[in-house]
Protein backbone atom coordinates (compact mmCIF):
# COMPACT_ATOMS: atom_id res chain seq x y z
CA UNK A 1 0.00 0.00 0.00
CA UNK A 2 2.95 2.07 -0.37
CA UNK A 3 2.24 3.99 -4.05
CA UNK A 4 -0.33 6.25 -4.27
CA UNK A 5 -0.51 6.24 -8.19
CA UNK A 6 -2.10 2.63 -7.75
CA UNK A 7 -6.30 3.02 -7.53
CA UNK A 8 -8.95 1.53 -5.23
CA UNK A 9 -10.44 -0.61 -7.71
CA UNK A 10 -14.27 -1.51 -6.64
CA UNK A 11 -16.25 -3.64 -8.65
CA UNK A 12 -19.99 -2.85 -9.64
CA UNK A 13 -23.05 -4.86 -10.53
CA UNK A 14 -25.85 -2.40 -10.89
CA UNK A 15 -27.14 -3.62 -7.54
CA UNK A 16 -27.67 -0.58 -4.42
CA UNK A 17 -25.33 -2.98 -2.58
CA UNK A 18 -22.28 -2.39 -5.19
CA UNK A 19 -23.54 1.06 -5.23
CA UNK A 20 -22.92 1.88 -1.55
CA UNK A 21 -19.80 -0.17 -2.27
CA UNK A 22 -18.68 1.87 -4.48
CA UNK A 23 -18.79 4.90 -2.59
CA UNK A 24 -17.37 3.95 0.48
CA UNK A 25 -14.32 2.66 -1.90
CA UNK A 26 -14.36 6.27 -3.25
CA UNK A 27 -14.48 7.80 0.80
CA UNK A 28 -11.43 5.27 1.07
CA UNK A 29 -9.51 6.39 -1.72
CA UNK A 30 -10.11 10.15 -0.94
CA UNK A 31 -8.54 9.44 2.62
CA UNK A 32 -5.24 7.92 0.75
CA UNK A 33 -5.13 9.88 -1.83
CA UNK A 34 -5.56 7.72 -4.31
CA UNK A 35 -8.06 7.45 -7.54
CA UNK A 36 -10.83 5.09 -7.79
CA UNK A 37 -11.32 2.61 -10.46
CA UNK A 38 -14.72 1.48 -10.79
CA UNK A 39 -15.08 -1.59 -13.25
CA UNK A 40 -17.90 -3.71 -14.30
CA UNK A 41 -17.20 -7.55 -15.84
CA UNK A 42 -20.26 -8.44 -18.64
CA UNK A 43 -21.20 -11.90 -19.22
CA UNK A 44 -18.87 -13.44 -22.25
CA UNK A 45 -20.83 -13.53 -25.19
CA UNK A 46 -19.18 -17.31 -25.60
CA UNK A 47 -18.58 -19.34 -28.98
CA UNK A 48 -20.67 -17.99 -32.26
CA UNK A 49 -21.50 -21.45 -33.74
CA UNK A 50 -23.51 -19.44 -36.92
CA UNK A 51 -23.65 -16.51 -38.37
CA UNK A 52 -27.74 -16.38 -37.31
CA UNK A 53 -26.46 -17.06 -33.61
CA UNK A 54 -23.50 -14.30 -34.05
CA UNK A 55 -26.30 -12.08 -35.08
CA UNK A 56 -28.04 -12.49 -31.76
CA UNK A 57 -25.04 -12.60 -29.93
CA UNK A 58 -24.12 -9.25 -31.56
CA UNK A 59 -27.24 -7.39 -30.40
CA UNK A 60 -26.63 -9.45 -26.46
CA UNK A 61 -23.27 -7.51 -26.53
CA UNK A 62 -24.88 -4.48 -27.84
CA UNK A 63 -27.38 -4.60 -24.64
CA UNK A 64 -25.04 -5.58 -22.70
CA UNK A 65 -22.43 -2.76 -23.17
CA UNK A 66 -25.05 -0.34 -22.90
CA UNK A 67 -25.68 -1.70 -19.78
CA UNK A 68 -22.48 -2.31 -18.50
CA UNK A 69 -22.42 2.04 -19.81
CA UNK A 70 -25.50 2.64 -17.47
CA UNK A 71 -24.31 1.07 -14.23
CA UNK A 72 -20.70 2.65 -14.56
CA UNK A 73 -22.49 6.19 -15.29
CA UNK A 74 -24.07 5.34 -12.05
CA UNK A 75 -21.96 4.70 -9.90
CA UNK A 76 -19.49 7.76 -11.30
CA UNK A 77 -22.58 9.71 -10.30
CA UNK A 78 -22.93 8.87 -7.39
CA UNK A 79 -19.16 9.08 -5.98
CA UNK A 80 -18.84 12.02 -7.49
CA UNK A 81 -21.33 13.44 -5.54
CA UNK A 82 -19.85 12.60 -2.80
CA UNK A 83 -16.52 13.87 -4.01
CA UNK A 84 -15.78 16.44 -6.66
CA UNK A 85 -12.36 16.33 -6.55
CA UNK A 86 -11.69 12.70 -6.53
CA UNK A 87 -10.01 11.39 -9.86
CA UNK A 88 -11.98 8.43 -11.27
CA UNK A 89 -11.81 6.17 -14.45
CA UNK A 90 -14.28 3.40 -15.31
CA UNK A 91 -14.18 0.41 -17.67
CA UNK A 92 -16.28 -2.85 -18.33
CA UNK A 93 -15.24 -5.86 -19.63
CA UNK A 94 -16.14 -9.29 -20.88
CA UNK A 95 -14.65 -11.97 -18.41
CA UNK A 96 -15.31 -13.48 -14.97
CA UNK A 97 -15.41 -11.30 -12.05
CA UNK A 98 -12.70 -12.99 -10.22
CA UNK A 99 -10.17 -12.76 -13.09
CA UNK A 100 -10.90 -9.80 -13.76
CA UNK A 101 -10.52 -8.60 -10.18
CA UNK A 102 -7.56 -10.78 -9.41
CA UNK A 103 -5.74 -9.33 -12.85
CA UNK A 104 -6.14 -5.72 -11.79
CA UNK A 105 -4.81 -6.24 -8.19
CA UNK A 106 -1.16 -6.60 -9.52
CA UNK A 107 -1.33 -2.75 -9.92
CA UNK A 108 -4.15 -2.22 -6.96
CA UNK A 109 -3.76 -0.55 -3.48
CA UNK A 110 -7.18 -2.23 -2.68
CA UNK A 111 -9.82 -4.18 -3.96
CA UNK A 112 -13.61 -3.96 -2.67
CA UNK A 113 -16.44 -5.81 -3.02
CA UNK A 114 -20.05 -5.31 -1.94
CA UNK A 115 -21.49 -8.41 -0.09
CA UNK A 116 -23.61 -7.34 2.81
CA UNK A 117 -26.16 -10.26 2.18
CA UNK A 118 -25.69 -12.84 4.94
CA UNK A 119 -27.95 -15.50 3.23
CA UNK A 120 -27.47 -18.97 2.50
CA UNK A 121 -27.66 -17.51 -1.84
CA UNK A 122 -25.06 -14.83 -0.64
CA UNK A 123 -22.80 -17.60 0.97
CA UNK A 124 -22.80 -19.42 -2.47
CA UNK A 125 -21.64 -15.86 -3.74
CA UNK A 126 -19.14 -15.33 -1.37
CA UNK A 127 -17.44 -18.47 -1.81
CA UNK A 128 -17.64 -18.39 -5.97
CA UNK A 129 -16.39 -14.73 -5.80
CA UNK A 130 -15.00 -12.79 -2.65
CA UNK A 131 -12.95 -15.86 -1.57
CA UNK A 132 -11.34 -16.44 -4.74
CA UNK A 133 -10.48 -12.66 -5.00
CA UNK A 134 -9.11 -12.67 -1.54
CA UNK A 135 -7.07 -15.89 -2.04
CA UNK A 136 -5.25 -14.85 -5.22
CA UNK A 137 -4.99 -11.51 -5.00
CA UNK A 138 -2.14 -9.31 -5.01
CA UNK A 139 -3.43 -6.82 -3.06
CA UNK A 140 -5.42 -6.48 0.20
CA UNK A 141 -9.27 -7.11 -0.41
CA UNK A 142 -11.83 -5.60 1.39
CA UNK A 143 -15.10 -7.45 1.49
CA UNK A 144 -17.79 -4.95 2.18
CA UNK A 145 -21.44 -5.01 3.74
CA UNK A 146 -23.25 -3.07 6.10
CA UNK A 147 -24.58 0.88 5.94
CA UNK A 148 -21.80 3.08 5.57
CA UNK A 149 -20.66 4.58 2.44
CA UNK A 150 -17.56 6.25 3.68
CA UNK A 151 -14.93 6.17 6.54
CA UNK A 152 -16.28 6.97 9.78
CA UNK A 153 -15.04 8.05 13.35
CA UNK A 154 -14.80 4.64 14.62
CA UNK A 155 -11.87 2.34 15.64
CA UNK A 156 -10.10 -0.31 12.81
CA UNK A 157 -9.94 -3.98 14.43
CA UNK A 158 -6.62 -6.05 13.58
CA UNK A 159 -6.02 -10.16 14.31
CA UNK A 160 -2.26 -10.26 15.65
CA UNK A 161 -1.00 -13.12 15.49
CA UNK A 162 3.42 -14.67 14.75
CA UNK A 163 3.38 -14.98 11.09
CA UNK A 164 3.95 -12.89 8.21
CA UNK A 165 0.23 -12.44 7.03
CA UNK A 166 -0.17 -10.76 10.37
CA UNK A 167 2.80 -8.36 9.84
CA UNK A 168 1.21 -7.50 6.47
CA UNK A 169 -2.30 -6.77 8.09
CA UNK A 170 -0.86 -4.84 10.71
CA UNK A 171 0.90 -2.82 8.63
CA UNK A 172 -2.12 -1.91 6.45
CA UNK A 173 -4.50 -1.11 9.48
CA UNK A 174 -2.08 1.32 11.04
CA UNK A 175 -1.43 2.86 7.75
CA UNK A 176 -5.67 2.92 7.58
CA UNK A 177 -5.95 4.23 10.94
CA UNK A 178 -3.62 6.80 10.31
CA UNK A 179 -4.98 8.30 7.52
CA UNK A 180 -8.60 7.78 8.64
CA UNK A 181 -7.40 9.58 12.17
CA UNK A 182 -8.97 7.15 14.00
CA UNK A 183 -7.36 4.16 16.73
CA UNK A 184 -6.55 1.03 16.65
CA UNK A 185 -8.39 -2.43 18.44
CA UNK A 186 -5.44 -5.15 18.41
CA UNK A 187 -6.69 -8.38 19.42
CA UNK A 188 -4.35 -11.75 20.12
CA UNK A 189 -6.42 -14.91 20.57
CA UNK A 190 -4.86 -18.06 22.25
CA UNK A 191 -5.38 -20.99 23.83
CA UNK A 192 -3.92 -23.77 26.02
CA UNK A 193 -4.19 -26.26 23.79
CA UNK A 194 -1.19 -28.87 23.04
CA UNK A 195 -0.45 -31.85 21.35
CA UNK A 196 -2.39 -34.94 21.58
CA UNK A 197 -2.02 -36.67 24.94
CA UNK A 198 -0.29 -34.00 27.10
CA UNK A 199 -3.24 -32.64 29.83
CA UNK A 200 -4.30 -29.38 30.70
CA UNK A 201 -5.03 -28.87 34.59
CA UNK A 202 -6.72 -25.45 34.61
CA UNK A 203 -6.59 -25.25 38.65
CA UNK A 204 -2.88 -25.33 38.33
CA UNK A 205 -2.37 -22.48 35.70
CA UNK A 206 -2.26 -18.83 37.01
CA UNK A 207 -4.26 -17.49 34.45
CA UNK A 208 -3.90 -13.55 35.38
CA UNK A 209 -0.08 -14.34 34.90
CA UNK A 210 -0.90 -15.81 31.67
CA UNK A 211 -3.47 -12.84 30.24
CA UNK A 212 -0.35 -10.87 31.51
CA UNK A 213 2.42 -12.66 29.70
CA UNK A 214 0.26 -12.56 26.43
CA UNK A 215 -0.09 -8.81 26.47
CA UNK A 216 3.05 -7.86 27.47
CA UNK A 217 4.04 -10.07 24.25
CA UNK A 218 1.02 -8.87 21.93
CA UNK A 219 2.43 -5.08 23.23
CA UNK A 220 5.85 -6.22 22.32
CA UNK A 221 4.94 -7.47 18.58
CA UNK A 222 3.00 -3.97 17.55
CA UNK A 223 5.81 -2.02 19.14
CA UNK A 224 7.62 -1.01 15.46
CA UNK A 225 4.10 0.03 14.21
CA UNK A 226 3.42 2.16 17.18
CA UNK A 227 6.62 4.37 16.89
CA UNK A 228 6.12 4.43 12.84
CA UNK A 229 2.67 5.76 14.15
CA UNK A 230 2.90 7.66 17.13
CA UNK A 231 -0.50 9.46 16.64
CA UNK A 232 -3.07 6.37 16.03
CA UNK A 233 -3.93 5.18 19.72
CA UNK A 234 -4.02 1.19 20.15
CA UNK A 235 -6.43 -0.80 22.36
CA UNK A 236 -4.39 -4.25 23.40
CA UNK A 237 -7.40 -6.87 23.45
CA UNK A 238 -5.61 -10.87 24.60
CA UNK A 239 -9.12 -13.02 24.67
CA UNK A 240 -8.68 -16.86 25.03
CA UNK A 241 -10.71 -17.64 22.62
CA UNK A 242 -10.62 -18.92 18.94
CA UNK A 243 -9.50 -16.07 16.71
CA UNK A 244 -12.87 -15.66 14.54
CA UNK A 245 -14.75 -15.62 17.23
CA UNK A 246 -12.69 -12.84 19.19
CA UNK A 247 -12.80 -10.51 16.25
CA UNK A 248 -16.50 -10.92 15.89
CA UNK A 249 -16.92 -10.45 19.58
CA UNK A 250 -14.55 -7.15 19.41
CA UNK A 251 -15.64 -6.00 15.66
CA UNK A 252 -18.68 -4.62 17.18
CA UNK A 253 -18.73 -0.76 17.14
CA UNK A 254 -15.45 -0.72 14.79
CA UNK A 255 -16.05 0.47 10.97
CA UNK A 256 -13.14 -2.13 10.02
CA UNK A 257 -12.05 -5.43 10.93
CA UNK A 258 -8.38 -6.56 9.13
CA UNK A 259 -6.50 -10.01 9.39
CA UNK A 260 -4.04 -11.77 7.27
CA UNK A 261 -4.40 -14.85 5.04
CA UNK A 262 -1.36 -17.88 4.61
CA UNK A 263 -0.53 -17.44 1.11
CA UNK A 264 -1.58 -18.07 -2.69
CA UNK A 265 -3.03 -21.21 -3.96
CA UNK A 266 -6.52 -22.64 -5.80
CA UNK A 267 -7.21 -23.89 -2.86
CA UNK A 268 -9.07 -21.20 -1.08
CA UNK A 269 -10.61 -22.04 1.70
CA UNK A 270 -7.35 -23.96 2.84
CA UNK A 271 -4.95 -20.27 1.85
CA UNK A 272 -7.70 -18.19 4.16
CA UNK A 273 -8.33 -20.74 6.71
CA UNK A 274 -11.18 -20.78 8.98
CA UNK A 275 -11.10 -17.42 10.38
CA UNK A 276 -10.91 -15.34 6.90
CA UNK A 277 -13.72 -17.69 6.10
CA UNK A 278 -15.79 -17.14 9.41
CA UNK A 279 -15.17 -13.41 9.38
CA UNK A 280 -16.55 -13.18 5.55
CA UNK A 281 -19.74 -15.03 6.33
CA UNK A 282 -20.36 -13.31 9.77
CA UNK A 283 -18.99 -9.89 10.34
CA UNK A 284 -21.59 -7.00 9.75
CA UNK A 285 -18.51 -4.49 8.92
CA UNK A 286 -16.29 -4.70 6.40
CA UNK A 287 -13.58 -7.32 6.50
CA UNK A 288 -10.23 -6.87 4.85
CA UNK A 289 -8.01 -9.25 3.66
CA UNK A 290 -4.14 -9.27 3.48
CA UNK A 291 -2.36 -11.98 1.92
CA UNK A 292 0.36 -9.63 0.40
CA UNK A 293 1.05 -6.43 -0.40
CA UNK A 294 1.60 -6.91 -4.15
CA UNK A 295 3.49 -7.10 -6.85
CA UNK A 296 4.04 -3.54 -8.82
CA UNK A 297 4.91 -3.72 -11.98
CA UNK A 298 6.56 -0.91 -14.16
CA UNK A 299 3.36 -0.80 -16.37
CA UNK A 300 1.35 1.89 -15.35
CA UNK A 301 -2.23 0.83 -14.20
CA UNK A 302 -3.88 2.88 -16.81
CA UNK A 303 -1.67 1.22 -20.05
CA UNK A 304 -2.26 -2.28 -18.31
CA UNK A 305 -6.02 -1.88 -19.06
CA UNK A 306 -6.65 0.29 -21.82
CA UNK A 307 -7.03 -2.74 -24.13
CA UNK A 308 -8.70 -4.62 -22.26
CA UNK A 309 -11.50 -1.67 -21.54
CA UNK A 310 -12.12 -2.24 -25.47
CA UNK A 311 -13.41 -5.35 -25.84
């Protein structure tokens, strides 16, 4: 999230979802300084076996561009209501959401998508779409849902854990934080579990010693963030509790919740594990993924899609 020439690239569907989507995107990009993409994928048009069949395909495309015109007009509309100033481009394109998505986030800051339906349709959705997104792309992904269409006041939630996805998560919801002006929740979950066969005696465990030990350590791990960021205040939560659930349980009254995800792979359930998976299907704020920070290119953002925007 370093260069501010790369956009927040939202995705839109004509829905009032994608719409409010879209302009929180835009509030986000306005507090980094960045512009806002806003891109719409048509369906593919698919093989022409006749020239009768071509001809109907022909006038689908037709409709379907002037659609794909309408919602982006839209949407352009409507952020730039919201602000003037803000420098936005639009294209639509024949291919598969996720591709598409997944292509652009090699020159991305973010990516956002609107999902704020919790049902068991939206769930199908989410897995086809969001989680493929957030598992290959090269940028941090921020699935969105709920009522607010820009930044607010309110405090940015971040899973802490040892591993590298966590570094990369903190690092984007200080950088967040800071330019949103607003503090930060850290929470650690643990447990006492161990490895089959050893026992657990809870009346011989000083647990106040241990809820010490974990923030003192959970203090320790965010201390390079808080001197990069002196001015974003931090709120130390250590819950013993499984990770999804503490972030749920703590995500309440925050406008952002952030975590890391293990890697790149098809698999994508197994790269965000079971708390990137819980935290899509159950937050009601907007949920953030971080598997990397991506991979800039010397292609400008603009020249890597101006052919594509023609087809």
């Amino acid at each position: 999230m370093e260069n501010s020439v790369n956009p927040v690239v939202v995705g839109v569907d004509g829905t009032d979802n994608a719409m409010r989507a879209a302009r929180w995107a835009a509030g986000v990009a306005h507090k980094l300084g960045t512009p806002l993409h806003i891109v719409h994928a048509r369906p593919s048009p698919g093989h022409n076996p006749s020239d009768v069949i071509a001809a109907v395909r022909a006038c689908e495309m037709s409709a379907q561009q002037e659609r794909a015109s309408a919602i982006l007009d839209a949407a352009s509309r409507a952020v730039h209501g919201d602000h003037p100033d803000l420098r936005i481009t639009t294209a639509h394109v024949s291919e598969a959401v996720d591709r598409l998505l997944v292509d652009l986030s090699q020159h991305a800051r973010l990516i956002v998508l609107g999902c704020d339906d919790l049902s068991v349709a939206a769930a199908v959705l989410i897995g086809s779409t969001t989680v493929a997104v957030a598992a290959n792309s090269m940028c941090p992904v921020i699935a969105w849902r709920g009522d607010a269409t820009a930044p607010t006041g309110q405090p940015i939630v971040v899973g802490v854990d040892d591993d590298d996805p966590s570094r990369v998560a903190i690092t984007s919801a200080f950088e967040l934080a800071d330019r949103f002006a607003v503090n930060i929740v850290a929470v650690h979950a643990w447990s006492t579990r161990r490895s089959a066969g050893d026992v657990t005696l809870p009346f011989m465990i000083d647990w106040n010693a241990v809820h010490a030990d974990q923030r003192e350590h959970l203090v320790d791990a965010l201390a390079p963030w808080t001197r990069q960021y002196p001015d974003v205040d931090v709120t130390y939560v250590v819950d013993q509790d499984k990770p999804s659930r503490a972030l749920l349980n703590h995500s309440d009254g925050a406008q952002l919740v952030v975590i890391g995800s293990r890697g790149r792979g098809p698999l994508a359930g197994a790269v965000l594990g079971s708390t990137g998976l819980n935290l899509l299907h159950h937050s009601l704020i907007p949920t953030m993924i971080c598997r990397s920070m991506g991979a800039r290119g010397d292609v400008s953002f603009e020249h890597q899609f101006r052919e594509r925007a023609q087809e």
